[in-house]
C-alpha atoms as a PDB file:
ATOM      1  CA  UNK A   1     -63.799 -22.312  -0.272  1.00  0.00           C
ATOM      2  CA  UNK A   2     -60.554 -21.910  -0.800  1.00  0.00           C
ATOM      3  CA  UNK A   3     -58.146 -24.497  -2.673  1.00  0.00           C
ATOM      4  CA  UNK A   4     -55.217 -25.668  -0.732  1.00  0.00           C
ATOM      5  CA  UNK A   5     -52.698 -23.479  -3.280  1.00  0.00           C
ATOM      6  CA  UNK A   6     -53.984 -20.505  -2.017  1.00  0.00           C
ATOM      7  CA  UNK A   7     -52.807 -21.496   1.713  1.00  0.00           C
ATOM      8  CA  UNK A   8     -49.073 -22.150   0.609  1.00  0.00           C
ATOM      9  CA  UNK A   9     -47.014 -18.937   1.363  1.00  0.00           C
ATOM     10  CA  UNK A  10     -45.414 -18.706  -2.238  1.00  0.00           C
ATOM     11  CA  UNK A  11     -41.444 -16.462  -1.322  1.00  0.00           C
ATOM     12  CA  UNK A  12     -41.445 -13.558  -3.439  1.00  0.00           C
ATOM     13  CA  UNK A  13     -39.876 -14.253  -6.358  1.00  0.00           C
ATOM     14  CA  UNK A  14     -36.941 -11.993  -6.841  1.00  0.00           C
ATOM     15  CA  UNK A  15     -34.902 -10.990 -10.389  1.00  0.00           C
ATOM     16  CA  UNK A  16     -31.590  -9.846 -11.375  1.00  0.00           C
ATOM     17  CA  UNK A  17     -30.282  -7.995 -14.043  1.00  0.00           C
ATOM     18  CA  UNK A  18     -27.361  -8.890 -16.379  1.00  0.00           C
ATOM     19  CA  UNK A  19     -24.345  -8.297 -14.446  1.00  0.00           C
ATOM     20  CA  UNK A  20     -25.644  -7.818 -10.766  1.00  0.00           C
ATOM     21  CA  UNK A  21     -24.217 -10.900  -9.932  1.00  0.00           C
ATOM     22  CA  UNK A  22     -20.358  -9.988 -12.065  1.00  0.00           C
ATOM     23  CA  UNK A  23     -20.227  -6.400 -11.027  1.00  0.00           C
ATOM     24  CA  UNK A  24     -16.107  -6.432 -12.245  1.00  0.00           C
ATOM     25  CA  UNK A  25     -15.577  -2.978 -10.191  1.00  0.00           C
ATOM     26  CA  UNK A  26     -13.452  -5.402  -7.814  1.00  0.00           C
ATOM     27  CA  UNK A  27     -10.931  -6.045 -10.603  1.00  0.00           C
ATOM     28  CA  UNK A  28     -10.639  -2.407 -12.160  1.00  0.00           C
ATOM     29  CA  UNK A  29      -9.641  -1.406  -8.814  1.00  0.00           C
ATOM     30  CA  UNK A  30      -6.731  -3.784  -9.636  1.00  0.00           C
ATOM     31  CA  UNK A  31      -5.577  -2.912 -12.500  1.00  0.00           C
ATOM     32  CA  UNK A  32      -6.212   0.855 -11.423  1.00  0.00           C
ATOM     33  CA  UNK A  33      -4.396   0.179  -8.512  1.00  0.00           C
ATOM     34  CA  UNK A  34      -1.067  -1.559 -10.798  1.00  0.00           C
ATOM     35  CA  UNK A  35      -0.979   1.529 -12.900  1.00  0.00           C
ATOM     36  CA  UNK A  36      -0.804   4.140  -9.870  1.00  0.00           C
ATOM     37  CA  UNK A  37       1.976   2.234  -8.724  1.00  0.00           C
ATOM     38  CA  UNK A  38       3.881   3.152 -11.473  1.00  0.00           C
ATOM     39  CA  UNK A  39       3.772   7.487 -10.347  1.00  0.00           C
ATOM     40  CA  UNK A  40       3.772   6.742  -6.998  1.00  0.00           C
ATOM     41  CA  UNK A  41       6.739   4.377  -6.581  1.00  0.00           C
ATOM     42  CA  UNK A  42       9.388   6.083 -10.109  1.00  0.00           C
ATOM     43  CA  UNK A  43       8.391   9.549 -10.435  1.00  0.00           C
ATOM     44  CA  UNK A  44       7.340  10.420  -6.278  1.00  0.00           C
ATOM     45  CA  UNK A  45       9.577   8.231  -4.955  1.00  0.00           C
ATOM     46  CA  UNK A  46      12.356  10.081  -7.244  1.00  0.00           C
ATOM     47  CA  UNK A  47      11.237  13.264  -6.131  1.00  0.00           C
ATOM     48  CA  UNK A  48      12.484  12.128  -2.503  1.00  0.00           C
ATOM     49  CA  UNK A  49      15.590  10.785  -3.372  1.00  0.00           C
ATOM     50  CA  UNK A  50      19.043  12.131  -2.311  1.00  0.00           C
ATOM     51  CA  UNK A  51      22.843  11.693  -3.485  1.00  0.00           C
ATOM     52  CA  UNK A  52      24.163   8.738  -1.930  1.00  0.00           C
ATOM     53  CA  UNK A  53      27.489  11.170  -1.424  1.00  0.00           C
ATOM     54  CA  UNK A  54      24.849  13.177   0.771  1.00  0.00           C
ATOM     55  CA  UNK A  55      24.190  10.269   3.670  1.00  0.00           C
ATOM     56  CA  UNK A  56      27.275  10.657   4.956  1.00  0.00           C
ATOM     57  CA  UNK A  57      25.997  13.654   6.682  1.00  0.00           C
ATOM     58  CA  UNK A  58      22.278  14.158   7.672  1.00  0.00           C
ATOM     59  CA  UNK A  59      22.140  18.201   7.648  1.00  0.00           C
ATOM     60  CA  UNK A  60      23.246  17.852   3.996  1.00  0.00           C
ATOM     61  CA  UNK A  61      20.117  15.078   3.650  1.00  0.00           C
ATOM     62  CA  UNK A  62      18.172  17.541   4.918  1.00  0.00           C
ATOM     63  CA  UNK A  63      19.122  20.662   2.789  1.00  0.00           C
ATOM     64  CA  UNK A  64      18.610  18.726  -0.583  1.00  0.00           C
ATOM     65  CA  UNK A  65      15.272  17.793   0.799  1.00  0.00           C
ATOM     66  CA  UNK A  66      14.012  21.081   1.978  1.00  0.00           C
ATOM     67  CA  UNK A  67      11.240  22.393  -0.454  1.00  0.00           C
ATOM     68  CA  UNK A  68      10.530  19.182  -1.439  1.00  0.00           C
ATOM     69  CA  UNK A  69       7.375  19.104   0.655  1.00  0.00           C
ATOM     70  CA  UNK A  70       4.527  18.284  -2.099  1.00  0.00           C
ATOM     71  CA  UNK A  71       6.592  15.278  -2.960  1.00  0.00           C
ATOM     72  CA  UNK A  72       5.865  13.995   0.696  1.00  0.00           C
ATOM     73  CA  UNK A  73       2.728  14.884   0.155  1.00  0.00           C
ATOM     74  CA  UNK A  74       2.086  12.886  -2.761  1.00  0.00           C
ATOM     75  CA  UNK A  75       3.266   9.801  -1.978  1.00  0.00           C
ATOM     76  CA  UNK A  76       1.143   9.796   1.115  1.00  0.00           C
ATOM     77  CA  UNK A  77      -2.167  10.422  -1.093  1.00  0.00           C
ATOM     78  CA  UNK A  78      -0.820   8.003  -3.384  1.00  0.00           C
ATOM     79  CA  UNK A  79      -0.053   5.074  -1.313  1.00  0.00           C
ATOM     80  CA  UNK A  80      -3.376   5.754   0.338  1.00  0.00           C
ATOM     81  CA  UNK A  81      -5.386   5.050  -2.802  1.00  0.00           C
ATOM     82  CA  UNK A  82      -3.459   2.408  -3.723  1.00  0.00           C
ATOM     83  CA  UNK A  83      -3.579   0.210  -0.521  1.00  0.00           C
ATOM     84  CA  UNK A  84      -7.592   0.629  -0.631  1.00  0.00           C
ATOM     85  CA  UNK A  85      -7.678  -0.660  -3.794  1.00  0.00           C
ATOM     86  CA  UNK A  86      -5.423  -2.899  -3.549  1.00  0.00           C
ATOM     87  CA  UNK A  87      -7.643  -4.562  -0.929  1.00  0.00           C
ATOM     88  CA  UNK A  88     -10.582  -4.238  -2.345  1.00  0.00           C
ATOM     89  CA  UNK A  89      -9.359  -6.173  -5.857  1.00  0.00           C
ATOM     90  CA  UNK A  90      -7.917  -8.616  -3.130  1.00  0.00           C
ATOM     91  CA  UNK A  91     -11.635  -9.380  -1.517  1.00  0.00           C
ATOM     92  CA  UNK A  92     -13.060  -9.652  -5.109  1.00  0.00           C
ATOM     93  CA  UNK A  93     -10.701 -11.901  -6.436  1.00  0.00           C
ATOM     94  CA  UNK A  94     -11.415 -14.123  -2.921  1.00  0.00           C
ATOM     95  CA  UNK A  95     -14.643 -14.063  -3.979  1.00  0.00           C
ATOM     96  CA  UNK A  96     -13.994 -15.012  -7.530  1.00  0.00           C
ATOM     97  CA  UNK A  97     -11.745 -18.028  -6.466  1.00  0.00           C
ATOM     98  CA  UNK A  98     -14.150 -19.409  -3.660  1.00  0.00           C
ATOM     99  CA  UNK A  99     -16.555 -20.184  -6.702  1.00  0.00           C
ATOM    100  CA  UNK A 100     -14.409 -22.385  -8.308  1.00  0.00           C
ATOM    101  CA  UNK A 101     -12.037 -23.966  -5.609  1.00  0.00           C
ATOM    102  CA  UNK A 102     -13.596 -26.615  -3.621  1.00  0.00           C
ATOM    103  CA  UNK A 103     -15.344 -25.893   0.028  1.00  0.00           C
ATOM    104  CA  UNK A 104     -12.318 -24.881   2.864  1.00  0.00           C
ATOM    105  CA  UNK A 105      -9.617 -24.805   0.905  1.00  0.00           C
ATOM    106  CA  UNK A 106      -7.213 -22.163   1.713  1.00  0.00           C
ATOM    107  CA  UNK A 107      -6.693 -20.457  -1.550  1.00  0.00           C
ATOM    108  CA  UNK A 108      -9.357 -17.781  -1.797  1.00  0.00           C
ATOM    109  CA  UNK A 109      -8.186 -17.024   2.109  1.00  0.00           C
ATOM    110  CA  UNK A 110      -4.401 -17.101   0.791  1.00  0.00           C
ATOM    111  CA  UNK A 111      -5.134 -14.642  -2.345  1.00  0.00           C
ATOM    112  CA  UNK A 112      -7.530 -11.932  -0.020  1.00  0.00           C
ATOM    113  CA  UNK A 113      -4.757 -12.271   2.662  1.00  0.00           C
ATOM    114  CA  UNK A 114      -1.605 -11.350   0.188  1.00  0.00           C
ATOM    115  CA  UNK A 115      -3.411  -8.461  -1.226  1.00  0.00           C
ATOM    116  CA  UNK A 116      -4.308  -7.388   2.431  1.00  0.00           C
ATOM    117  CA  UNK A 117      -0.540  -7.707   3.187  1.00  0.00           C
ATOM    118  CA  UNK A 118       0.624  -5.426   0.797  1.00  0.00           C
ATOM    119  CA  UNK A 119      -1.597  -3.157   1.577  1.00  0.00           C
ATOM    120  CA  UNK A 120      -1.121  -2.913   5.152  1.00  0.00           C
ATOM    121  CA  UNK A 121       2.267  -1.904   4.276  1.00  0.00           C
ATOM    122  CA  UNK A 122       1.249   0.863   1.630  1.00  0.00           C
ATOM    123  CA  UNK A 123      -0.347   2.499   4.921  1.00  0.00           C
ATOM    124  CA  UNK A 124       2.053   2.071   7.247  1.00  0.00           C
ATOM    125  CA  UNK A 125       4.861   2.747   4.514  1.00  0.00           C
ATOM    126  CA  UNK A 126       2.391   5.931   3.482  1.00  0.00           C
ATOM    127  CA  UNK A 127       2.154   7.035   7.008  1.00  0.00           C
ATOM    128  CA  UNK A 128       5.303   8.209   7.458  1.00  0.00           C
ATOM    129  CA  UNK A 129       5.120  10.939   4.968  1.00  0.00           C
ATOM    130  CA  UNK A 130       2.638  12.849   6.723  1.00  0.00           C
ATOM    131  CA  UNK A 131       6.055  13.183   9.288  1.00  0.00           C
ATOM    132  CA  UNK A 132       7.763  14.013   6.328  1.00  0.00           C
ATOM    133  CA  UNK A 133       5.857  16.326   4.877  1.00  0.00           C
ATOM    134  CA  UNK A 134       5.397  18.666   7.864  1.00  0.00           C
ATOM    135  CA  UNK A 135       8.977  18.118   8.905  1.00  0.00           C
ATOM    136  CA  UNK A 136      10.107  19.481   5.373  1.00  0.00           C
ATOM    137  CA  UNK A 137       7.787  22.406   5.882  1.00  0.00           C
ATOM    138  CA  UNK A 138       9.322  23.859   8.272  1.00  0.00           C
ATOM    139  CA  UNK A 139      13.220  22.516   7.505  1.00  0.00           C
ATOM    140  CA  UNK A 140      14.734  25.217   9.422  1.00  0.00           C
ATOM    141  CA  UNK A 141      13.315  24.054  12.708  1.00  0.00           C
ATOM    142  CA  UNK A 142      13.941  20.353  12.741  1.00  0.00           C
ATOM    143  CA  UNK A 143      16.337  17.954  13.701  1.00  0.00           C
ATOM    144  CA  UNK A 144      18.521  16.720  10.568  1.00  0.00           C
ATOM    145  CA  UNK A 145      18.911  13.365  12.215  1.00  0.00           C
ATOM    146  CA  UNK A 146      14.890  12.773  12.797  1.00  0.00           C
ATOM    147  CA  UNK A 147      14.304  13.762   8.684  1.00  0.00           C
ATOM    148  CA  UNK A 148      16.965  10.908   8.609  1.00  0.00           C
ATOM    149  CA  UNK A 149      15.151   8.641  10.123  1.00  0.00           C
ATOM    150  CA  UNK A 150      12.328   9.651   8.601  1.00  0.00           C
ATOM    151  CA  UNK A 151      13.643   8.965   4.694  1.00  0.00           C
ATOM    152  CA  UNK A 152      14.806   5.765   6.066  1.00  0.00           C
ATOM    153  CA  UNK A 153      11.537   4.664   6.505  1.00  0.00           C
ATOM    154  CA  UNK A 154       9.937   6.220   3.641  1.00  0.00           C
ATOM    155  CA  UNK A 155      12.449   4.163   1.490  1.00  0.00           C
ATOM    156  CA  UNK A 156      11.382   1.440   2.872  1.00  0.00           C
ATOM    157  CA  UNK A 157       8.316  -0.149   4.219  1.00  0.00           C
ATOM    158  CA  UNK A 158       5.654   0.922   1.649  1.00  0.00           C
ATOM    159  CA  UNK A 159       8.033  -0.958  -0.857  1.00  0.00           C
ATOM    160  CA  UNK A 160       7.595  -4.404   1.055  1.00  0.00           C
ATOM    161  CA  UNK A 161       5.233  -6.425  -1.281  1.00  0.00           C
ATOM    162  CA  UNK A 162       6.358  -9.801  -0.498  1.00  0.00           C
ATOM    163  CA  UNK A 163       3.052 -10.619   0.915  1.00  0.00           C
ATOM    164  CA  UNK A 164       1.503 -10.535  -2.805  1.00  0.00           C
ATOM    165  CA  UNK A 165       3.732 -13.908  -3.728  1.00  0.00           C
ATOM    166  CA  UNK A 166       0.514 -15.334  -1.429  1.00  0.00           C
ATOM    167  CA  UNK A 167      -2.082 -13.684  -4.081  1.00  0.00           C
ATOM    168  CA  UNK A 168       0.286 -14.809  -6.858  1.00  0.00           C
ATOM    169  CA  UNK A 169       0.429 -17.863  -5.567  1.00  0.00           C
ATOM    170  CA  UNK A 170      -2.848 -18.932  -4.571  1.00  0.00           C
ATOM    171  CA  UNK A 171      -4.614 -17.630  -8.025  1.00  0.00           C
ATOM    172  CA  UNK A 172      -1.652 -19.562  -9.905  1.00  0.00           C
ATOM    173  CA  UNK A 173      -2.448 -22.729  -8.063  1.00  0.00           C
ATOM    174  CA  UNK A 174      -6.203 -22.580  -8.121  1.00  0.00           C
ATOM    175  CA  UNK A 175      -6.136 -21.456 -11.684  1.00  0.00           C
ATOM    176  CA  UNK A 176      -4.331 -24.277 -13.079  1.00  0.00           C
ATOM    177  CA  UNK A 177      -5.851 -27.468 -10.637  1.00  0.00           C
ATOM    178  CA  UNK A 178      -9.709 -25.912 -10.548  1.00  0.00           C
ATOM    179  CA  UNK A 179     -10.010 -23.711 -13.197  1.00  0.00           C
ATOM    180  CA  UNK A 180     -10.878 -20.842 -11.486  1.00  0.00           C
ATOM    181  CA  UNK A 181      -8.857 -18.503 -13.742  1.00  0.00           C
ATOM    182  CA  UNK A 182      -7.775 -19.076 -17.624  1.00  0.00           C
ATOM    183  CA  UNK A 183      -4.655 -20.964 -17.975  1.00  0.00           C
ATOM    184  CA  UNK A 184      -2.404 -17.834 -19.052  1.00  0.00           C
ATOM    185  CA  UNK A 185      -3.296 -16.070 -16.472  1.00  0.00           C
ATOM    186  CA  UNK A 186      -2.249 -19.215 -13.995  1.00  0.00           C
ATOM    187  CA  UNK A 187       0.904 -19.423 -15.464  1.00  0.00           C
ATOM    188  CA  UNK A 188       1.611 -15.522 -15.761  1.00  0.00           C
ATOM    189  CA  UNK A 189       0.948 -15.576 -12.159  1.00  0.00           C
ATOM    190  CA  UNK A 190       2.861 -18.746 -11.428  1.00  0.00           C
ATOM    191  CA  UNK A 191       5.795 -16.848 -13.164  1.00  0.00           C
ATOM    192  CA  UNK A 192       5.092 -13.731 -10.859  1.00  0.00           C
ATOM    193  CA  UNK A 193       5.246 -15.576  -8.094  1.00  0.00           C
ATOM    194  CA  UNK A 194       9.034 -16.483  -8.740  1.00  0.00           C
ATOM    195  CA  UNK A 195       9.823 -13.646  -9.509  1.00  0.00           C
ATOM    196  CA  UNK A 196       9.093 -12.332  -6.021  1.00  0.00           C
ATOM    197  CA  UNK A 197      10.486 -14.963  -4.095  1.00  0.00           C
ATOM    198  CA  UNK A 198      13.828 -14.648  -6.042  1.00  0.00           C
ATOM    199  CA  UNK A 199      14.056 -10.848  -5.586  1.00  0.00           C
ATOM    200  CA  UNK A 200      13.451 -11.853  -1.417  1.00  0.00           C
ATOM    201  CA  UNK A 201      16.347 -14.765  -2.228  1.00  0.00           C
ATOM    202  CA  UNK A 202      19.226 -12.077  -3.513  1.00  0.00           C
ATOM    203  CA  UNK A 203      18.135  -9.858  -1.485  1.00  0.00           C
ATOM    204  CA  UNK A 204      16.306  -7.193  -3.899  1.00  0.00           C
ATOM    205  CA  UNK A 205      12.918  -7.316  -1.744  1.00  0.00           C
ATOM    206  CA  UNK A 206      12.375  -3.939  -2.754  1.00  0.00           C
ATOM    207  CA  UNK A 207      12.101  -5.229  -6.298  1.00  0.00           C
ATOM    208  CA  UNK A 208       8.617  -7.023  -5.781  1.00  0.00           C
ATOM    209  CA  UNK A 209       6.848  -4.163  -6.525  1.00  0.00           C
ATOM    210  CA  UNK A 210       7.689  -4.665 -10.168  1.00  0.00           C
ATOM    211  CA  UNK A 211       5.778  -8.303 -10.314  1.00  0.00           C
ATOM    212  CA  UNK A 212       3.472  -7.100  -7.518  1.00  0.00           C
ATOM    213  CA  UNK A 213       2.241  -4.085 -10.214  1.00  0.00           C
ATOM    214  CA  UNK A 214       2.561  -6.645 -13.433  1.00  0.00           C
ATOM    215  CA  UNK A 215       0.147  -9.456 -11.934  1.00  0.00           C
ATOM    216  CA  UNK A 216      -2.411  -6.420 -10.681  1.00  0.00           C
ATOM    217  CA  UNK A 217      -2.526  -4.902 -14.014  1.00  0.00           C
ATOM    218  CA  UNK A 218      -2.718  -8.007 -16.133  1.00  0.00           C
ATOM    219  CA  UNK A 219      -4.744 -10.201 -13.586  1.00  0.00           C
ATOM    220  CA  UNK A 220      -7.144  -6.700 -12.993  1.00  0.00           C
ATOM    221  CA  UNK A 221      -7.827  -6.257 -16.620  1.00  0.00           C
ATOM    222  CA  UNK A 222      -8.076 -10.087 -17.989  1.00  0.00           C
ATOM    223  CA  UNK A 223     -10.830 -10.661 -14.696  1.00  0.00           C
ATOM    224  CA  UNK A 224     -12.533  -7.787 -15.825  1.00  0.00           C
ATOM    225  CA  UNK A 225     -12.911  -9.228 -18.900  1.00  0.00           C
ATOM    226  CA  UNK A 226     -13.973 -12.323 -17.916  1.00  0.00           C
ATOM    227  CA  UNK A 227     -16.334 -10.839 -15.380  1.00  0.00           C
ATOM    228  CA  UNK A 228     -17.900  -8.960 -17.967  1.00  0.00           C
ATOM    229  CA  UNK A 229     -18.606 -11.562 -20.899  1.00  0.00           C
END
């Protein structure tokens, strides 16, 4: 006869090993993410850029961009790998913020949703390079006034980061009231997040890539940290 335990379905019990649960891989794309900003937006960016004397005319534009194909290149490989990133650090720090904020508040939402922002932008900044880059390979059969147009973009969407004051923001906020990141961190953040919104105030907006690369290098690396203690 059989006792009454041994008719109880028992679930399987299941185990985890150190660090399943705190995988940090979401905040090393972060920091990784900061860092490539750095090549992609001074010494790409650079490669691109033309005498201010020049845009007065767009053939001579064009002529001091022709050959400069690889730089197009580039920054459209770049920008790709750093808007990925960018949004996956943004999910992972959701993640890491909806553990310590309490249920429906908008904070994790508002830190995902900044990071997702900016990297929208990288794309759509990023895609017109692809333009560029074939456009500049063959110079001598384009228009001078559609590379024009072209460079115009280039110089600016991929540098709009003002969505990233909402990841600043957010992780500055819930860091300070709940905890959910260590006090420097909050503040460095809070101080981040000023930084962009004065930079959208002068107007400089192209400037919040700066803070925008800061708080993903020293937010990526100090959650990595933490993740992994």
């Amino acid at each position: 006869m059989r006792t009454m335990s041994t008719l109880i379905d028992h679930p399987p019990v299941t185990t985890t090993t150190p660090g399943s649960t705190h995988r940090p891989g979401w905040a090393i794309a972060g920091w990784v993410a900061g860092l490539l900003t750095i090549p992609v937006f001074v010494v790409v960016t650079g490669g691109l850029m033309v005498s201010t004397d020049d845009l007065v005319d767009n053939q001579l534009v064009l002529d001091e961009l022709t050959g400069k194909a690889g730089w197009a290149w580039a920054f459209q490989t770049g920008s790709v790998a750093i808007a990925l990133l960018v949004a996956v650090f943004g999910l992972g720090l959701r993640r890491r913020l909806s553990g310590h904020v309490a249920a429906g508040s908008l904070l994790p939402d508002l830190a995902a949703a900044g990071m997702l922002l900016v990297s929208a932008l990288m794309l759509v900044g990023g895609g017109i390079s692809t333009e560029m880059f074939h456009s500049l390979l063959h110079a001598d059969e384009i228009d001078p006034d559609t590379v024009a147009a072209q460079l115009a973009i280039f110089n600016t969407m991929a540098w709009v980061w003002a969505g990233a004051a909402l990841t600043t923001a957010a992780t500055a906020i819930a860091g300070l009231r709940h905890g959910a990141v260590g006090k420097k961190l909050a503040i460095f953040s809070a101080v981040m997040t000023a930084l962009i919104a004065f930079v959208q105030l002068v107007p400089f907006q192209y400037m919040a890539v700066l803070p925008g690369m800061l708080f993903l290098i020293v937010a990526g690396i100090a959650l990595q940290r933490d993740a992994a203690a």
